[in-house]
Every structure is written in C-alpha cells, then in structure tokens.
C-alpha atoms as a PDB file:
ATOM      1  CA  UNK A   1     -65.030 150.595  35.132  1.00  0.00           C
ATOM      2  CA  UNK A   2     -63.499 148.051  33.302  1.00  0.00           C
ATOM      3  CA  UNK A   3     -61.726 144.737  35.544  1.00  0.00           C
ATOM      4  CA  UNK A   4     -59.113 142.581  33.768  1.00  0.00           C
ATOM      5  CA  UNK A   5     -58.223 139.511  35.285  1.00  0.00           C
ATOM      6  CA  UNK A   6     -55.091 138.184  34.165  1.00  0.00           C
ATOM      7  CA  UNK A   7     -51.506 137.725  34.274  1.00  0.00           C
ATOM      8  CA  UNK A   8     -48.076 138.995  32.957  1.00  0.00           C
ATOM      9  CA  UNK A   9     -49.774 138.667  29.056  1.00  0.00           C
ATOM     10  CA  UNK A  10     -52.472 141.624  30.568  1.00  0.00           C
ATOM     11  CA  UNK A  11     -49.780 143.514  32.198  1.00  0.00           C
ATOM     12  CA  UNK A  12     -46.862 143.553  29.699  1.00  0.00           C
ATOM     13  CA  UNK A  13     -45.976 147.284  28.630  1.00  0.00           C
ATOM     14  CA  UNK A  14     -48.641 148.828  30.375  1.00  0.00           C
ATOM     15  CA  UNK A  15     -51.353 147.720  28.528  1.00  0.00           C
ATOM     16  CA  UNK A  16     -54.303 148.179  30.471  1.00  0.00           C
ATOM     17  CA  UNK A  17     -53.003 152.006  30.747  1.00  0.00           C
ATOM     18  CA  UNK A  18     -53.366 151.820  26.862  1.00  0.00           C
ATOM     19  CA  UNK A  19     -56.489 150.312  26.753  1.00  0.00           C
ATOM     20  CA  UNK A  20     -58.203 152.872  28.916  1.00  0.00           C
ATOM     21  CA  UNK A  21     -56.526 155.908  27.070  1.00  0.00           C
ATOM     22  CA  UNK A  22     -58.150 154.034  23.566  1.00  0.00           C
ATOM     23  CA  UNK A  23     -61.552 153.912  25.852  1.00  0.00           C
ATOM     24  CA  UNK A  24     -60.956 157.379  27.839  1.00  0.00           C
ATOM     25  CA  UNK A  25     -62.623 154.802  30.605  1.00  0.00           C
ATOM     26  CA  UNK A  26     -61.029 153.287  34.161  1.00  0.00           C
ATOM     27  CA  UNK A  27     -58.815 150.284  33.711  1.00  0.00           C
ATOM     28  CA  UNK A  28     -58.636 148.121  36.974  1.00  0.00           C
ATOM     29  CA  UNK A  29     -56.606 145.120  36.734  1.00  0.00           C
ATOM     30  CA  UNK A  30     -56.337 142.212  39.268  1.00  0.00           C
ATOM     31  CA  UNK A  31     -53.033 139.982  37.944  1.00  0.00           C
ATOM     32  CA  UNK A  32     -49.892 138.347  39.184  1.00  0.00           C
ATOM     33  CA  UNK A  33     -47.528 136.446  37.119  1.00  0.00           C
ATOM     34  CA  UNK A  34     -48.490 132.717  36.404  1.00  0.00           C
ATOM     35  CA  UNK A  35     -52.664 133.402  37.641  1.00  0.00           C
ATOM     36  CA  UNK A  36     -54.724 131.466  35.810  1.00  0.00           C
ATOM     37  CA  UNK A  37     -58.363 132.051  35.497  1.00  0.00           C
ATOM     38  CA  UNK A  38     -59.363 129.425  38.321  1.00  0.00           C
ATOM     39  CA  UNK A  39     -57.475 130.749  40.907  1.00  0.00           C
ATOM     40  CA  UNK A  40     -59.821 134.345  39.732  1.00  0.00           C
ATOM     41  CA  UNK A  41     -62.515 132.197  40.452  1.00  0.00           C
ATOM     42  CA  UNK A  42     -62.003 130.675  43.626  1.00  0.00           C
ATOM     43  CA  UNK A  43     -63.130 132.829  46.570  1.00  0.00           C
ATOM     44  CA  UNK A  44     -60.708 131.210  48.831  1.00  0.00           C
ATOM     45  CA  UNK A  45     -56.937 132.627  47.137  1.00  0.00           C
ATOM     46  CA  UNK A  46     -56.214 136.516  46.942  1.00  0.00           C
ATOM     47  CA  UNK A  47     -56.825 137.278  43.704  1.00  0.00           C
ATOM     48  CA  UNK A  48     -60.365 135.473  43.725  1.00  0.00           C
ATOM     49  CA  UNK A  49     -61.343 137.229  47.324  1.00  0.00           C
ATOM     50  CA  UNK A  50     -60.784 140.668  45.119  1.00  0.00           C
ATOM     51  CA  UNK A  51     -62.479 139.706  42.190  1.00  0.00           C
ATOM     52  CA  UNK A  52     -65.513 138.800  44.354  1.00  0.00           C
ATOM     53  CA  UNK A  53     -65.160 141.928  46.316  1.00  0.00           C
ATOM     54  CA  UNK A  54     -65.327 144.199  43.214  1.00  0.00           C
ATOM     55  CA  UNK A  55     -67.838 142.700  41.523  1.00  0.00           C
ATOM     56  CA  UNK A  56     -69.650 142.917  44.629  1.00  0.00           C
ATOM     57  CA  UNK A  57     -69.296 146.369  45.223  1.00  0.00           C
ATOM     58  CA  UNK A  58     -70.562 147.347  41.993  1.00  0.00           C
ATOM     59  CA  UNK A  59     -69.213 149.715  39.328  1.00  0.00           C
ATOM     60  CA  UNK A  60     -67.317 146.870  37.273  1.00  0.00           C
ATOM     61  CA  UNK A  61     -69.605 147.484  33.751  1.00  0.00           C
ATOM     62  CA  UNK A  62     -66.866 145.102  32.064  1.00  0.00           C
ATOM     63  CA  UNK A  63     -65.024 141.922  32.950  1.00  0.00           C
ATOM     64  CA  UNK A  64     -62.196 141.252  31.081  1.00  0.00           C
ATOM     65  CA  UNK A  65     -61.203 137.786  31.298  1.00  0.00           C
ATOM     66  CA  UNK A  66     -57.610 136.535  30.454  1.00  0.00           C
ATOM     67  CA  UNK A  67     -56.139 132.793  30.741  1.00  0.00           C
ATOM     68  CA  UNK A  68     -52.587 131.510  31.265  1.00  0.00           C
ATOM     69  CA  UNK A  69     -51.239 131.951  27.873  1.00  0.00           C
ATOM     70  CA  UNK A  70     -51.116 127.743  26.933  1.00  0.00           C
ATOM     71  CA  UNK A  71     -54.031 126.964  29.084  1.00  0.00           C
ATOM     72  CA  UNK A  72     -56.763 127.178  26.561  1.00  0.00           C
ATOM     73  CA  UNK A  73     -54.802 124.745  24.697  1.00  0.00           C
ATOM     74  CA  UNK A  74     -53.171 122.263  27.269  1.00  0.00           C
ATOM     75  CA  UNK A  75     -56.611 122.630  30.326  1.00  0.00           C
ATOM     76  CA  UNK A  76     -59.432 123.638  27.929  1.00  0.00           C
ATOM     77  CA  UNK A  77     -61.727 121.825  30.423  1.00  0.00           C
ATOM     78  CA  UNK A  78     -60.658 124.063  32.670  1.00  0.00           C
ATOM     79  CA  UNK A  79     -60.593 127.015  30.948  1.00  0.00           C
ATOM     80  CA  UNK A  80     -64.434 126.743  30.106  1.00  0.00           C
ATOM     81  CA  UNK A  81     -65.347 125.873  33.483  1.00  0.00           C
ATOM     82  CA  UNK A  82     -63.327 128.958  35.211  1.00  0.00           C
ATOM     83  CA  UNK A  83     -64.771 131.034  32.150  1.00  0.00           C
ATOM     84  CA  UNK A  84     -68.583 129.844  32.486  1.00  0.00           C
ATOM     85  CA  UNK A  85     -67.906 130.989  36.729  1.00  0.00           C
ATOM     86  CA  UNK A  86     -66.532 134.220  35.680  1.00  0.00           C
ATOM     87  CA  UNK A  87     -69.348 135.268  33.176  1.00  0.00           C
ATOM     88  CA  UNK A  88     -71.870 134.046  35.754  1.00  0.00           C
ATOM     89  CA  UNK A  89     -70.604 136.559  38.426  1.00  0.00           C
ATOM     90  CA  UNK A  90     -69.831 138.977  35.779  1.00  0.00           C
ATOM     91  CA  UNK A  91     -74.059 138.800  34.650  1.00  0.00           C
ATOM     92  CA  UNK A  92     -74.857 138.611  38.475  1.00  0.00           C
ATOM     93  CA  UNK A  93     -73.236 141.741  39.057  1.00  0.00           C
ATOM     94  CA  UNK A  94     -74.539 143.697  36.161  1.00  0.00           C
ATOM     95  CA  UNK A  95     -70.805 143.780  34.432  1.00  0.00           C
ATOM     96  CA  UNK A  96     -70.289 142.044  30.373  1.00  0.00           C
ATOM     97  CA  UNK A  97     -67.421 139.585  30.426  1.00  0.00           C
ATOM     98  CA  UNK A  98     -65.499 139.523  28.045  1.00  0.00           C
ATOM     99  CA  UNK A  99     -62.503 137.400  27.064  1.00  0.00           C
ATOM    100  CA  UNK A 100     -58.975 138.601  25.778  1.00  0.00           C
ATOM    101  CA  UNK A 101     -57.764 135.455  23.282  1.00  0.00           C
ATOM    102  CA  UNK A 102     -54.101 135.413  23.514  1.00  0.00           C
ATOM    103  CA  UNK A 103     -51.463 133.645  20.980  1.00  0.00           C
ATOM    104  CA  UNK A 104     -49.604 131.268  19.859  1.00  0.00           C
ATOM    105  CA  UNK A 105     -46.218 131.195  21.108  1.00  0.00           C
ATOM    106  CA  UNK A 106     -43.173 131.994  18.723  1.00  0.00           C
ATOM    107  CA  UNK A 107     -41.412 129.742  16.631  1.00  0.00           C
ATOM    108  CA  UNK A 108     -37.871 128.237  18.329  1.00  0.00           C
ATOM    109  CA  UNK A 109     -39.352 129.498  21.716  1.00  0.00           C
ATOM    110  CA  UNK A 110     -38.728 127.388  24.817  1.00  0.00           C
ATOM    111  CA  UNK A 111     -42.410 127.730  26.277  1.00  0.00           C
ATOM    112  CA  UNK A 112     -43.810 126.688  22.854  1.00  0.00           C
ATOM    113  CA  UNK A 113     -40.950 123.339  22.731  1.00  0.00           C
ATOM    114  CA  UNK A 114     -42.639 122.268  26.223  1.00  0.00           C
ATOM    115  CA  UNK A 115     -45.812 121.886  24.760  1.00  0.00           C
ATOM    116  CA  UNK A 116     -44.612 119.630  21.269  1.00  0.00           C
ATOM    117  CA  UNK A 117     -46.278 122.114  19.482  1.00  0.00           C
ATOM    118  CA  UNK A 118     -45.666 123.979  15.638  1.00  0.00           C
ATOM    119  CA  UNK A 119     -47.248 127.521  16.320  1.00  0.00           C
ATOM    120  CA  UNK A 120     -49.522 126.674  13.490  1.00  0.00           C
ATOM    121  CA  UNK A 121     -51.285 123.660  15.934  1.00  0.00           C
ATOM    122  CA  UNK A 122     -50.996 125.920  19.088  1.00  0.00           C
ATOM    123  CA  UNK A 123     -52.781 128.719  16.797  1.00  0.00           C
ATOM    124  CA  UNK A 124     -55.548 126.077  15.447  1.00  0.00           C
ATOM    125  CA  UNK A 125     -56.470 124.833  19.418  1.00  0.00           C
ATOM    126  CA  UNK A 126     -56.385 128.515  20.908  1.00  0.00           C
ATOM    127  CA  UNK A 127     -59.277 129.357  18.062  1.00  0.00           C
ATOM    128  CA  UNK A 128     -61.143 125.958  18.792  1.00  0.00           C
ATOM    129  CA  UNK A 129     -60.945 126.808  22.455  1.00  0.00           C
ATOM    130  CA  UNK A 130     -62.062 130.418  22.130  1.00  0.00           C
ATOM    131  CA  UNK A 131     -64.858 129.351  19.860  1.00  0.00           C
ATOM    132  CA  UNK A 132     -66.229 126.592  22.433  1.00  0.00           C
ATOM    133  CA  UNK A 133     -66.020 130.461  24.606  1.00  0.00           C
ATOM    134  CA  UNK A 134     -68.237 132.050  22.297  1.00  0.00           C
ATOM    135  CA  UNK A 135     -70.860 128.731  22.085  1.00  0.00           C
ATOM    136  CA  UNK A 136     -70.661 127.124  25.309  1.00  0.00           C
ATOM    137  CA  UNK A 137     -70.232 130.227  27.879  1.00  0.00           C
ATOM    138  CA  UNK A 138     -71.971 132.786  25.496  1.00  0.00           C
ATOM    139  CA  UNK A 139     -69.229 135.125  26.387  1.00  0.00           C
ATOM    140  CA  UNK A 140     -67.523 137.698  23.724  1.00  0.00           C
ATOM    141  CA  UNK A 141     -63.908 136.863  22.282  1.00  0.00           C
ATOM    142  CA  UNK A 142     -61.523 139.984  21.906  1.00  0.00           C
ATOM    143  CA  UNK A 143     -59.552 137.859  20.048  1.00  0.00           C
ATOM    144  CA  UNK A 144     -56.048 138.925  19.974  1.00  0.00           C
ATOM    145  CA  UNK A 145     -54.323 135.573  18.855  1.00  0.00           C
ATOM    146  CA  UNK A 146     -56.126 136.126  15.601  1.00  0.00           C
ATOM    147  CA  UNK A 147     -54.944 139.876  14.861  1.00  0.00           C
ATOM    148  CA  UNK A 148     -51.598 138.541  16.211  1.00  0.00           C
ATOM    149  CA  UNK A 149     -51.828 136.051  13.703  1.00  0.00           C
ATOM    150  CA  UNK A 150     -52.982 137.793  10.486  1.00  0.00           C
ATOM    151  CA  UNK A 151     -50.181 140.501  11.236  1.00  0.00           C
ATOM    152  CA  UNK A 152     -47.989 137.527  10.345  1.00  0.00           C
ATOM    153  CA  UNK A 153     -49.939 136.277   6.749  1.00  0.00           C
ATOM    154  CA  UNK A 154     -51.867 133.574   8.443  1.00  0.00           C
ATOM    155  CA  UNK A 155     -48.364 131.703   8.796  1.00  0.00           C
ATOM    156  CA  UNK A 156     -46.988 132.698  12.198  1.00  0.00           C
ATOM    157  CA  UNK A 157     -47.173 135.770  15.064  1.00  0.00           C
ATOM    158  CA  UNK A 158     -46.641 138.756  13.261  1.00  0.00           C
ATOM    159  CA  UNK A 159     -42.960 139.761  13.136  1.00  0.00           C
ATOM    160  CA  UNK A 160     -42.147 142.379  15.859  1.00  0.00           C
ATOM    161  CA  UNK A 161     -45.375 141.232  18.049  1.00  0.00           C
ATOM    162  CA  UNK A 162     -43.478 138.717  20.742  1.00  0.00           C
ATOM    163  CA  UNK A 163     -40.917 140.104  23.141  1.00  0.00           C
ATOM    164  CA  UNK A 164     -37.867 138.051  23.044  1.00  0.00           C
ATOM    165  CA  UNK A 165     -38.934 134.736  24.883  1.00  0.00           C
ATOM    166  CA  UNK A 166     -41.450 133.996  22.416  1.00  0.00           C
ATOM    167  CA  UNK A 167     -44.969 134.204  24.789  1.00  0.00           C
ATOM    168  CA  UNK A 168     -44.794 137.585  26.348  1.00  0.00           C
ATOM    169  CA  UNK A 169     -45.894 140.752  23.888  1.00  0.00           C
ATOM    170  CA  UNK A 170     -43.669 143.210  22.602  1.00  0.00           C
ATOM    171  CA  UNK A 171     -44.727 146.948  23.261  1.00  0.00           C
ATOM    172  CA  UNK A 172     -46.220 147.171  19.519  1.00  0.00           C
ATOM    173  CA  UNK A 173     -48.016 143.470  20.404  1.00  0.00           C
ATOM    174  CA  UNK A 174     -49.367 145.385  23.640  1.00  0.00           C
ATOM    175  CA  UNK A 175     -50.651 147.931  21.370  1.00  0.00           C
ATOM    176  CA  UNK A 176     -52.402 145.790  19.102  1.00  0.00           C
ATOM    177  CA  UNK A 177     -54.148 143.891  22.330  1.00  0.00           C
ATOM    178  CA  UNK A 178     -55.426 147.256  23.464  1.00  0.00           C
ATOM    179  CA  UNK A 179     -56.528 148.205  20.019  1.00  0.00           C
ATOM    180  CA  UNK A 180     -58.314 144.627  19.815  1.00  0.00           C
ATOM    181  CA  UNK A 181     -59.807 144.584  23.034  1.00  0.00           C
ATOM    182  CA  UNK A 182     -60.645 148.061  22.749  1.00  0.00           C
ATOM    183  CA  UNK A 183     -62.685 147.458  19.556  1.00  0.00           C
ATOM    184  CA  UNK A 184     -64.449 144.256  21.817  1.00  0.00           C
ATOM    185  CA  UNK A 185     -65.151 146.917  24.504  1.00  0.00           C
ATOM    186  CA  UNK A 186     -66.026 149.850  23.030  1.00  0.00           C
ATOM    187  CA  UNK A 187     -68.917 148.131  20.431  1.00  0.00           C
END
C-alpha cells in the first residue's frame, strides 16, 4: 500500500484515486487542509497518531511525503527536519519515502503576493529545497513543481495547471502529479 501524507495539494481532484488507477496499487491518504509535514510527524496530534499507527501495523511499502505548498520555501529548516523523521519511520517500518515536490504559485495570485515572491524565485527555492531532500535526507523527489514548470517553457506553471486561486491544481495539474509521482513510484 501506498500512504500519502499531505494536504488539500494531495487531495485536489481526486488524485490519489488517479495515482492508484496509474499504479493498479492501494492509495491511502492521511490529509486535512493546511497539515504540514510536522504535525505528520508528531505522535501527539491526529494525523501523526495515524501515521504512526500505519506504519506500525505494517503493509505501507511507500510513504509519500507532501509539505504545505510554501513551506519548503518560507520553513526549509523545518521541512528537512519533519522530512529526515518521516523517512526514518518510513525505513524503520520497511516502507520507501518518497516526496511529492509541489509548485510555484501562479502569477497575480494572492498566496504567492504574501510571500514577495516572482514565481520564477518561488520556483528556484522549491528546487534548492527539494535538492537539500535528495542530499541531506537521502529521500526520492517526485518532483512535480518541475513538470509543472516545464509545461510552462521554463517561464511560469504551465497554462491550465493551477485552479483559479493560483496554489491549488487544476484537474489536468492533478493528472500530471499522478503521472509524476506515479513514474517516482512505480521505478
């Protein structure tokens, strides 16, 4: 079975429905709106009690790990630390984690004026951030920002790939992510 961890960027347009019909495998998903890795990590809050109980009770062969869409960029600290706990229970429990790399947030968007960001710059810190994944936590990158990004000519999100507030995926950007991840998954 395959466990994603996540949040509203996971769940958007059924996606983990999508990704298990690419994988013909089980797609579990513990998310809420807002969750941010650490809270997956921590024992103590609801979403961390399940995680713990699921890797615990065995079957999980894949953690899928997925961070509050600006975190990477605005709490990389963070990010790595909740990332380097999830990969650790992940190994102890026999699963692979894996992390899905989100995007940058759309041009105009409110989320991405918050952050005094061009997407360009929040593009350039989610890839640093995902790389320090990949060197410092040893842990796979599906990384979706990237196809997201070359769908648009290296110059934006790809047309068509954002819903209409700029962060959340469209149903084709929810089909790409399952494509993506499913390539991570499936090789």
């Amino acid at each position: 079975m395959i466990l994603m961890l996540g949040n509203s960027l996971t769940t958007r347009n059924g996606m983990p429905d999508r990704l298990a019909a690419l994988l013909g495998r089980e797609v579990a998903v513990h998310a809420r709106g807002g969750a941010r890795l650490a809270e997956q990590a921590n024992p103590a809050t609801r979403l961390g009690a399940a995680t713990a109980a699921a890797l615990a009770a065995g079957g999980v062969d894949a953690l899928v790990l997925q961070e509050m869409g600006h975190g990477p960029v605005t709490a990389t600290g963070r990010f790595l630390e909740s990332v380097a706990r999830l990969a650790a229970m992940a190994r102890e429990a026999g699963a692979v984690p894996v992390v899905y790399g989100t995007w940058a947030f759309g041009a105009g968007s409110a989320a991405l004026g918050r952050l005094d960001l061009s997407p360009a710059e929040m593009h350039g810190a989610m890839q640093a951030a995902l790389g320090c994944v990949e060197r410092e936590c040893g842990v796979a990158v599906a990384n979706v920002g990237a196809a997201f990004w070359e769908v648009g000519d290296g110059g934006a999100v790809g047309a068509g790939l954002l819903a209409a507030d700029g962060v959340h995926p469209s149903g084709a950007g929810s089909e790409l992510a399952a494509n993506v991840l499913a390539g991570t998954l499936g090789a």
